[in-house]
Protein backbone atom coordinates (compact mmCIF):
# COMPACT_ATOMS: atom_id res chain seq x y z
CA UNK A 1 -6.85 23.69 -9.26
CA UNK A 2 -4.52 20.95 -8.19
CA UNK A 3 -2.97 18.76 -11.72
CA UNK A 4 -3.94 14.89 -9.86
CA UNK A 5 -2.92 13.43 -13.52
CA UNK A 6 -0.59 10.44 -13.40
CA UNK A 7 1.10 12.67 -16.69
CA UNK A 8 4.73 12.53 -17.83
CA UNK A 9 4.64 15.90 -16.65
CA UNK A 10 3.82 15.31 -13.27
CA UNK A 11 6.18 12.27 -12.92
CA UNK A 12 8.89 15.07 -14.17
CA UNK A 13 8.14 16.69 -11.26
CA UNK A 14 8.80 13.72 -8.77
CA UNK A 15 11.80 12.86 -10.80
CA UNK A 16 13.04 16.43 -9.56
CA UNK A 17 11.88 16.23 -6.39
CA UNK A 18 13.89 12.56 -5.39
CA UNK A 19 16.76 13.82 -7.29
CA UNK A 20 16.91 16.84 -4.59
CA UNK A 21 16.27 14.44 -1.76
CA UNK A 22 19.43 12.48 -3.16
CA UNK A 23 17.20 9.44 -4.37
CA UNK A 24 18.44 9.06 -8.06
CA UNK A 25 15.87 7.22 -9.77
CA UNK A 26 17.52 7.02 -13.27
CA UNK A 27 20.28 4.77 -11.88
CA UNK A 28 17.38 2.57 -10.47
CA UNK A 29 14.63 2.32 -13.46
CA UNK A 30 16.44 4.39 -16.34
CA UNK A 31 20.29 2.88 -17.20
CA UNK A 32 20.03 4.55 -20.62
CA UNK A 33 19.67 7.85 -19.29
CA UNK A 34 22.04 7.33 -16.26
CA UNK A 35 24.80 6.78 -19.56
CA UNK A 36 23.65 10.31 -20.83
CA UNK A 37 23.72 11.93 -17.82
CA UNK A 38 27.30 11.02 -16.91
CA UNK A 39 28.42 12.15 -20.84
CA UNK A 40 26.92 15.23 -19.58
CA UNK A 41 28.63 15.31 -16.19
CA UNK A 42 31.78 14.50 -18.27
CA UNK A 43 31.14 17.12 -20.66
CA UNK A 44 30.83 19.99 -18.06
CA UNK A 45 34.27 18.73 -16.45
CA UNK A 46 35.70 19.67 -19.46
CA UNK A 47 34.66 22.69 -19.44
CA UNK A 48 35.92 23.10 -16.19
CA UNK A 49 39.16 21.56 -16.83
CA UNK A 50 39.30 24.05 -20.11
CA UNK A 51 38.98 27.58 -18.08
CA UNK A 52 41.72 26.30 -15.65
CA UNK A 53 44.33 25.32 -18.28
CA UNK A 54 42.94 28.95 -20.36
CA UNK A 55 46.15 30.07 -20.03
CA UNK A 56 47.71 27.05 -21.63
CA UNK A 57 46.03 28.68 -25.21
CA UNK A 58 45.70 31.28 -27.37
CA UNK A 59 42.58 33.28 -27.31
CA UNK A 60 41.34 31.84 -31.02
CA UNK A 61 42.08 28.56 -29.56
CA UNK A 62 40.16 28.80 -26.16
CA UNK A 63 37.25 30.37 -27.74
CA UNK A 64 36.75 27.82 -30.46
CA UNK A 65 37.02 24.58 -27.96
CA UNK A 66 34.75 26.39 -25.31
CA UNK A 67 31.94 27.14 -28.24
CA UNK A 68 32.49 23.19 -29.12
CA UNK A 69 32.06 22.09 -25.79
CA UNK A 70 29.11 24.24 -24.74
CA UNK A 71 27.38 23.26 -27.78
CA UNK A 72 28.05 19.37 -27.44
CA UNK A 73 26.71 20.15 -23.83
CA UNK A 74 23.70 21.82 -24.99
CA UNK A 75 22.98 18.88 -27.52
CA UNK A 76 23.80 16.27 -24.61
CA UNK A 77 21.65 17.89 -22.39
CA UNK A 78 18.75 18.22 -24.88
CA UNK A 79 19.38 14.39 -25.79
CA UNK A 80 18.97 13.61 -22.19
CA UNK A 81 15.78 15.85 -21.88
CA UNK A 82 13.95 14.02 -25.08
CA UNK A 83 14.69 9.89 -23.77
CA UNK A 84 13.46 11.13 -19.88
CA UNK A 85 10.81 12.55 -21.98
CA UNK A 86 10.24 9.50 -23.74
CA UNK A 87 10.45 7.08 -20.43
CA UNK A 88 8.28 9.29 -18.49
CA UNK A 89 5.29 8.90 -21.19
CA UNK A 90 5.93 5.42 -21.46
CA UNK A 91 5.90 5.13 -17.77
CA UNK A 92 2.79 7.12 -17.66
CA UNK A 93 0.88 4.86 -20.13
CA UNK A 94 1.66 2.19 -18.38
CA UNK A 95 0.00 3.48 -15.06
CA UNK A 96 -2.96 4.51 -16.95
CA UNK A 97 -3.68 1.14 -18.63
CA UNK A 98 -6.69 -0.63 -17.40
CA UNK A 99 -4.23 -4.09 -16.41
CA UNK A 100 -2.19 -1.95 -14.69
CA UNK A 101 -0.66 -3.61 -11.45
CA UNK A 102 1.41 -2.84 -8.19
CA UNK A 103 2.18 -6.12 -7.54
CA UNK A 104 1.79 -6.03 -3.74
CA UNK A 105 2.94 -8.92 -2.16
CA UNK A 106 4.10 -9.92 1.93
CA UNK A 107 7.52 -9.48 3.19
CA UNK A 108 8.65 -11.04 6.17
CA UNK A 109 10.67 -8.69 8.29
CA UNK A 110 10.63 -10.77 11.32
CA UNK A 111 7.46 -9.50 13.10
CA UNK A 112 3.87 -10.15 14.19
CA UNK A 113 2.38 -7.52 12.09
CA UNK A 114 2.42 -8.64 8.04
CA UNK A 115 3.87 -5.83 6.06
CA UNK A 116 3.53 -5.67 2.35
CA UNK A 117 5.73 -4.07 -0.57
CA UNK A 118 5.10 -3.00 -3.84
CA UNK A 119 6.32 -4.28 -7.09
CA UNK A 120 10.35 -2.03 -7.64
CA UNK A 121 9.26 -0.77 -10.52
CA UNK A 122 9.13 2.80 -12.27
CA UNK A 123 5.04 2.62 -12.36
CA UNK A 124 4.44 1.95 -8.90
CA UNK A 125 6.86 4.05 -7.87
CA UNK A 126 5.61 7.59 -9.60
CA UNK A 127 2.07 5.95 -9.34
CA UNK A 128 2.42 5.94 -5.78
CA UNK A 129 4.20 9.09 -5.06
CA UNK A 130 1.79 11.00 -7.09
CA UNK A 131 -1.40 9.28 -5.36
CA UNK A 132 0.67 10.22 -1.90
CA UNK A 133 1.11 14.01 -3.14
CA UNK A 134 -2.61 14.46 -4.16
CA UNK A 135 -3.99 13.18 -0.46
CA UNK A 136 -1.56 15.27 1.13
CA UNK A 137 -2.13 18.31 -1.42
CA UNK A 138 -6.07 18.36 -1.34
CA UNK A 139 -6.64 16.99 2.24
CA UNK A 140 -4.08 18.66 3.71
CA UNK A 141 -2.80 15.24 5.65
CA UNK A 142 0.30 15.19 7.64
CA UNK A 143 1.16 13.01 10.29
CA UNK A 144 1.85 13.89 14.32
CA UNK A 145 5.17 15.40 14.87
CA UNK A 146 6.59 13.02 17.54
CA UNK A 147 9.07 15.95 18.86
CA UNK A 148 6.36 18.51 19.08
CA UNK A 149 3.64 16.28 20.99
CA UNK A 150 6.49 15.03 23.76
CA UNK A 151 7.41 19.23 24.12
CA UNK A 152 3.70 19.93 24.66
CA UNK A 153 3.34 16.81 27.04
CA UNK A 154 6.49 17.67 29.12
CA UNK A 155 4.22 21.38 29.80
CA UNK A 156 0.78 20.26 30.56
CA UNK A 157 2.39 17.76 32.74
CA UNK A 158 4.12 20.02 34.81
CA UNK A 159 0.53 22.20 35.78
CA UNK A 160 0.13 20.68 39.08
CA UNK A 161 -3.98 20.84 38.06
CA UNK A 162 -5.83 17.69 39.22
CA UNK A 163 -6.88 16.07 36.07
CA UNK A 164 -7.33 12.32 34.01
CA UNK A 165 -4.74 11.28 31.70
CA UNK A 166 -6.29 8.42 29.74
CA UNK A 167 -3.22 6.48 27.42
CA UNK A 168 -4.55 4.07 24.83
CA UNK A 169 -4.23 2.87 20.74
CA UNK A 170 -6.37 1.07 18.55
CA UNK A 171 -6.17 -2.90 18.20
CA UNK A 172 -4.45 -3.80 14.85
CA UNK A 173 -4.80 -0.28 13.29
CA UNK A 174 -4.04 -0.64 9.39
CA UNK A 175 -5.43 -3.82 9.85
CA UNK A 176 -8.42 -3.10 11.04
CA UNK A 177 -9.60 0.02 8.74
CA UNK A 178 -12.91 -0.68 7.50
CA UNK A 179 -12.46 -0.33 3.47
CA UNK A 180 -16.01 0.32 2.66
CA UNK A 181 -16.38 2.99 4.88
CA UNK A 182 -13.10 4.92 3.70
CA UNK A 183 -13.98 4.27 -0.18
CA UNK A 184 -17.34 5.15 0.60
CA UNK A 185 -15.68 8.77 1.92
CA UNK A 186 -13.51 9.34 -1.22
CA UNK A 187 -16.30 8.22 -3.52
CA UNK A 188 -18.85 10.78 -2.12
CA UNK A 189 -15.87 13.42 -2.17
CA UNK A 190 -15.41 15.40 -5.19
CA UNK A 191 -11.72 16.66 -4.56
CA UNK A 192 -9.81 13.37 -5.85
CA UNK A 193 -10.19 12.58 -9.90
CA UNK A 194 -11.58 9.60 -10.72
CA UNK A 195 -8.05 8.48 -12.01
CA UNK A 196 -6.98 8.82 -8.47
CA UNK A 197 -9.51 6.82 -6.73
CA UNK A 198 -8.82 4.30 -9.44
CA UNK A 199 -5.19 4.13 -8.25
CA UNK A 200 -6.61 3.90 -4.98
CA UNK A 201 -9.38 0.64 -5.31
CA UNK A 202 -6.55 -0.85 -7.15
CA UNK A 203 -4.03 -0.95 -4.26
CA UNK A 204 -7.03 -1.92 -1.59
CA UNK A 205 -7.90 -4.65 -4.03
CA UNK A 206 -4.61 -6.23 -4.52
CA UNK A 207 -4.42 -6.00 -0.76
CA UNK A 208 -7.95 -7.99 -0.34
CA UNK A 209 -6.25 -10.57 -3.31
CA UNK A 210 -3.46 -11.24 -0.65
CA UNK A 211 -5.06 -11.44 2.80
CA UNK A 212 -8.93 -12.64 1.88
CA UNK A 213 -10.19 -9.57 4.09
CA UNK A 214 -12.54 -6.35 2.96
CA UNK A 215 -10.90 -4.58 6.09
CA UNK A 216 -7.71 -3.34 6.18
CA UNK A 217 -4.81 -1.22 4.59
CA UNK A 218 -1.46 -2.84 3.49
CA UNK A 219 0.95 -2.00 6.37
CA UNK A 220 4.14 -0.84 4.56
CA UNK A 221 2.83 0.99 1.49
CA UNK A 222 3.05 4.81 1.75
CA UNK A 223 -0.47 5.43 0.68
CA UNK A 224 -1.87 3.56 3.88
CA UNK A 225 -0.35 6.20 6.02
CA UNK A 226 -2.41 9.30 4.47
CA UNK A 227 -5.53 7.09 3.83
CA UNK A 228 -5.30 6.39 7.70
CA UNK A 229 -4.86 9.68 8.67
CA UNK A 230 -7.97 10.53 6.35
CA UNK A 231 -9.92 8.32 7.93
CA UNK A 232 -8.69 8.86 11.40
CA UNK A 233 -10.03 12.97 10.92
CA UNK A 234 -13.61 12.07 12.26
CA UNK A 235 -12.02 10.75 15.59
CA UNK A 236 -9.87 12.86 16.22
CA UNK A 237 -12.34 15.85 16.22
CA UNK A 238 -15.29 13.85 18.37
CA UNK A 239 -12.24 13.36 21.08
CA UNK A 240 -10.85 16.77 20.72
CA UNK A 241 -14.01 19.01 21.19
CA UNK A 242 -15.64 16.88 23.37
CA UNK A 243 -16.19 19.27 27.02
CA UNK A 244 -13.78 18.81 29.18
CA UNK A 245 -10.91 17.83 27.07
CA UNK A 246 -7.88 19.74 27.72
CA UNK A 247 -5.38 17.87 25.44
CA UNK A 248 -5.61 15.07 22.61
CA UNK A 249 -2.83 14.14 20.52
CA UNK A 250 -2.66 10.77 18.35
CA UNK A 251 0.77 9.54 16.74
CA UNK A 252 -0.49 6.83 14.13
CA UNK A 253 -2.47 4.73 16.73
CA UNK A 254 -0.90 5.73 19.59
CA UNK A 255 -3.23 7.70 21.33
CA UNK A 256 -3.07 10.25 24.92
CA UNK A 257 -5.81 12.35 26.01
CA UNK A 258 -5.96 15.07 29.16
CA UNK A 259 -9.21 15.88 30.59
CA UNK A 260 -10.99 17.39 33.71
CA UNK A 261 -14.71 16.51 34.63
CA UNK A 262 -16.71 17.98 37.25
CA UNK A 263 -16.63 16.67 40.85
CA UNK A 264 -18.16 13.56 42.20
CA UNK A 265 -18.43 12.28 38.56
CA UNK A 266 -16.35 9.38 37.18
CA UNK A 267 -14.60 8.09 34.09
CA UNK A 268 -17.24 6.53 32.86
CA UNK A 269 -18.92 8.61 30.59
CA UNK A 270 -15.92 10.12 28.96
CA UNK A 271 -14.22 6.31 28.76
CA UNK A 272 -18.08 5.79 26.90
CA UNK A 273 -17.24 8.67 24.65
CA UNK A 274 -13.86 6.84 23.49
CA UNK A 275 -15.13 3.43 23.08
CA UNK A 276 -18.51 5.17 20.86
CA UNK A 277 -15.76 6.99 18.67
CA UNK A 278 -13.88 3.98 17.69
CA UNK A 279 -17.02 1.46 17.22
CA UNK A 280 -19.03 3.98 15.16
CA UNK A 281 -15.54 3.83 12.99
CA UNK A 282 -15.25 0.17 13.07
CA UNK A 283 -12.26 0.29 15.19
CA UNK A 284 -11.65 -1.06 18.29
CA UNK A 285 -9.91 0.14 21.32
CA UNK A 286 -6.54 -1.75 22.81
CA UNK A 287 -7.97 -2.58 27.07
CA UNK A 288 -4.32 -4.06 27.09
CA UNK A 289 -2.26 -1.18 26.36
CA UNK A 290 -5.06 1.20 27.93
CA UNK A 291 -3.91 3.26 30.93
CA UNK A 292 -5.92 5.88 32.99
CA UNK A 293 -4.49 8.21 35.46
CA UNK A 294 -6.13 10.15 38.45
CA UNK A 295 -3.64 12.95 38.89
CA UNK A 296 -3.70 14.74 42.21
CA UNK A 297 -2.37 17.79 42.62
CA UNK A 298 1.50 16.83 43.68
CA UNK A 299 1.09 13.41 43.67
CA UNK A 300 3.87 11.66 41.96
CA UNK A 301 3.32 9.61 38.94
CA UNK A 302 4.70 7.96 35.65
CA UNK A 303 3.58 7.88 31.81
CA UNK A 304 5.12 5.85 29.01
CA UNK A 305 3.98 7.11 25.51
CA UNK A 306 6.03 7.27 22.32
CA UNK A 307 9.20 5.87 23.43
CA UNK A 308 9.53 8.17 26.65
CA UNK A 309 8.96 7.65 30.26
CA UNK A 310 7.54 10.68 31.93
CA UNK A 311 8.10 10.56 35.87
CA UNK A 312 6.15 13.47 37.46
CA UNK A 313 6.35 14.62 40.79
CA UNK A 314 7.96 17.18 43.03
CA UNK A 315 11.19 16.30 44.03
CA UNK A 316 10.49 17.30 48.23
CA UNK A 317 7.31 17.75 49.70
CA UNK A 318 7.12 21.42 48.98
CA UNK A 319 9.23 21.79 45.84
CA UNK A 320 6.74 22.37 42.40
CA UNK A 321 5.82 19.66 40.06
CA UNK A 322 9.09 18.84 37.79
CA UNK A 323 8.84 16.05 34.76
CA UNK A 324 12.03 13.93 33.87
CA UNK A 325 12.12 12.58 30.73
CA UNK A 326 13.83 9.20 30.54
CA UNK A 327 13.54 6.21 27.95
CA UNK A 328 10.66 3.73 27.92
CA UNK A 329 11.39 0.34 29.46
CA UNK A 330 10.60 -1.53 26.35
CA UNK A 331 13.15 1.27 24.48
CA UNK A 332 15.63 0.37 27.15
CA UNK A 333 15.02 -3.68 26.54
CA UNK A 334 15.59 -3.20 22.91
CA UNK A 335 18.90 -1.45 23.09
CA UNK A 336 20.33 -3.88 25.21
CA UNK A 337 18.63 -6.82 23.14
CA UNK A 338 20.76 -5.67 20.11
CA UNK A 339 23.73 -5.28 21.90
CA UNK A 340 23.62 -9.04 22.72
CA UNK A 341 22.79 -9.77 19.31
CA UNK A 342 26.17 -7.78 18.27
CA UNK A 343 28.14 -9.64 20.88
CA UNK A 344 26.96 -12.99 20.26
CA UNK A 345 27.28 -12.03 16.14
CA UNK A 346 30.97 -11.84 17.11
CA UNK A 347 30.95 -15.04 19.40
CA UNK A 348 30.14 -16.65 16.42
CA UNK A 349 32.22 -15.22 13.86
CA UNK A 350 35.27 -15.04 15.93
CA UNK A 351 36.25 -18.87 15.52
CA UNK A 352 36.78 -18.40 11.85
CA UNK A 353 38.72 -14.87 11.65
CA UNK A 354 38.71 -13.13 14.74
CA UNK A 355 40.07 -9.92 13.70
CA UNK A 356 37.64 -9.62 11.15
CA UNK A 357 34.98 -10.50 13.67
CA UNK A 358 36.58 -7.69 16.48
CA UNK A 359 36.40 -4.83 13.20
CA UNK A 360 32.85 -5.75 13.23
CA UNK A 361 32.13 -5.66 16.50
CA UNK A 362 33.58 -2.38 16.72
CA UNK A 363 31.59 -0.66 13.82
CA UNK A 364 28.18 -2.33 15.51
CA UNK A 365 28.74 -0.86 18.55
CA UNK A 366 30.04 2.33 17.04
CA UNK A 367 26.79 2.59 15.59
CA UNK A 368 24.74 1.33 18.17
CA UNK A 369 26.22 3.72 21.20
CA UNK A 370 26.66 6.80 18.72
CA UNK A 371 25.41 8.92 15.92
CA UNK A 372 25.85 9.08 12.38
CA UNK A 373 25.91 11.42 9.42
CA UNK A 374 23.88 10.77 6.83
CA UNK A 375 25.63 11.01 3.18
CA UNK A 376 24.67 12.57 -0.33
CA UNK A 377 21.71 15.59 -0.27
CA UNK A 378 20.80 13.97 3.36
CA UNK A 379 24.20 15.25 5.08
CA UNK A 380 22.86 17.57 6.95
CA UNK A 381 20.71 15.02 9.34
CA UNK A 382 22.11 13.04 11.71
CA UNK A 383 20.49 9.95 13.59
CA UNK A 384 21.66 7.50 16.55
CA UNK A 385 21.07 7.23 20.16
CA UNK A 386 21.27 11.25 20.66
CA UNK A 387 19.17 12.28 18.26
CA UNK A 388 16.58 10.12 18.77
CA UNK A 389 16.05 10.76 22.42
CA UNK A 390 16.77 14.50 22.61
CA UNK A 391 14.05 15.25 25.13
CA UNK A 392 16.17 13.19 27.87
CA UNK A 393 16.77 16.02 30.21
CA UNK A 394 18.25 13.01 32.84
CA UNK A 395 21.43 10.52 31.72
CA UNK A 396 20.40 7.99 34.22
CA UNK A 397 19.19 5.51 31.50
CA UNK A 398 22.21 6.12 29.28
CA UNK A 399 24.39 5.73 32.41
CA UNK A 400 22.63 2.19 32.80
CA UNK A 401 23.19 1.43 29.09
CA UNK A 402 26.90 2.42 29.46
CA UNK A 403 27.09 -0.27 32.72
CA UNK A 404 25.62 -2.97 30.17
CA UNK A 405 27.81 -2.44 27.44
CA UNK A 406 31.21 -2.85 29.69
CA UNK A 407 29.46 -5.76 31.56
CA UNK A 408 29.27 -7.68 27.69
């Protein structure tokens, strides 16, 4: 049976696990034991330093500073094990205390959506992360892999079988969660402790402190993506296994269905079948950013969803079906729109030092028009304009992006 306790123990574990991700929490909530662990990091590179200079002494001489140092490691090592010990109890207390707080408040990041944060603190982090690895543990939650879905698009678009694409998402989605239905699901379900659903009522109820509403998740705390995902299950399987449905997929709230119906009969029912799902849920479906496709045969069309432009069609009349991926308008628009921000960020800067203002410029665009290494334990994964559209099998859009950025 899964361990849901908010224990040292389990916070041990976490500690471990961010440490391997190259997230090193002690530097962030434990200065104390940062201290310790760099006597120990100094300790072992003298060790080091000792069997490279062996040579350098006699074998009495070697032996005696190497048993020395190994046991001033071993104590260092066991002095850093007890105050992590220590900290992680204390933390663990804390989180377990009946006034225990996140201290979620709003953070302005320059958008229409609010997005809240968390007090930076050792309790709400491990709090968190352990309320995170218990949904995802017992339920089995994992969010839509973005790469996958686009793959499995790119086929089923390509079968030049009349069918319906319908393209829609959900009207203010974290927003618009109704709480008392999704604590009303966790309180009738025995998997989660009580401690856990404690942790949980907390966060929703510093959330309804904040906004005033008994709806809602707090967009920007990791919790509200599994708890959304949770309560997103019931949809998701009313759409899926509904006749006639050939393909559903949902990223967050950005949903795309495929589906056939029998001749001479319209959209209506199955456009019924959507709108039913999301009401009986309390959610409510987006008519703006709804799209629904009659595919012919070989008729040529285009779909936008997650980021990419699909453009279907045979290239001559009696070629097959072929899809080209290429980048979303709106992806398009906001590569460009930062490229004017770097340029005028220069315009402005230039008057006072311009060479300054030029290196800048350079490293922007650098990192705006191509790809970057990640550092520490992350080195491995690279991001930028590449990776992040790898399903482009046409250059056209880059090509156009290439034509703004000399025209700047």
């Amino acid at each position: 049976m899964l361990d849901q306790s908010f224990s040292a123990e389990n916070f041990r574990k976490i500690f471990d696990i961010e440490n391997r991700k190259g997230n090193y929490l002690e530097g962030e909530f434990f200065p104390e034991i940062e201290s310790k662990s760099q006597e120990v990091q100094s300790c072992i590179g003298e060790l080091r330093s000792l069997k490279t200079e062996k040579d350098n002494h006699t074998p009495e001489e070697y032996e005696t500073a190497r048993i020395s140092l190994s046991d001033k490691l071993e104590t260092l090592r066991k002095e850093r094990e007890e105050m992590l010990h220590a900290k992680l109890e204390e933390v663990s207390s804390n989180v377990c205390a009946n006034d225990f707080s996140f201290g979620i408040r709003e953070v302005d990041i320059g958008r229409p959506k609010k997005v809240f944060v968390a007090e930076r603190s050792a309790e709400t982090h491990f709090a968190l992360k352990q309320i995170q690895h218990n949904i995802r543990r017992l339920y089995k939650v994992k969010q839509a892999n973005r790469h996958e879905i686009i793959c499995q698009l790119r086929e089923l678009l390509a079968d030049a079988m009349p069918k319906y694409i319908v393209r829609t998402d959900i009207s203010s989605f974290y927003e618009s969660i109704p709480r008392d239905i999704l604590l009303g699901k966790l309180r009738n379900d025995p998997l989660l402790t009580l401690q856990s659903k404690k942790i949980i009522r907390r966060i929703l109820y510093e959330y309804s402190q904040i906004t005033g509403r008994d709806a809602g998740l707090p967009r920007g705390i990791g919790i509200s993506a599994y708890l959304a995902e949770l309560y997103m299950r019931d949809i998701d399987s009313s759409i899926r296994n509904h006749p006639g449905v050939l393909y559903y997929a949902r990223y967050v709230d950005d949903i795309v269905i495929i589906f056939c119906l029998p001749p001479n009969v319209g959209t209506r029912i199955f456009r019924q079948l959507v709108g039913r799902s999301f009401r009986r849920m309390g959610l409510k479906r987006n008519r703006a950013k709804t799209q629904i496709l009659k595919v012919a045969s070989k008729a040529p069309y285009q779909l936008t969803y997650l980021g990419y432009r699909f453009e279907v069609g045979p290239k001559a009349p009696n070629d097959p079906v072929e899809v080209d991926l290429r980048m979303s308008v709106e992806k398009i628009a906001r590569y460009k729109k930062r490229m004017d921000l770097t340029f005028d960020a220069y315009s402005k800067s230039a008057t006072s030092s311009e060479p300054r203002a030029r290196r800048l410029l350079e490293r922007r665009v650098r990192f705006l028009t191509g790809n970057t290494r990640l550092v520490n334990n992350k080195k491995n994964v690279v991001s930028g304009i590449y990776f992040s559209n790898p399903l482009l099998n046409t250059v056209e859009d880059l090509d156009d992006l290439d034509a703004y950025l000399q025209t700047e």
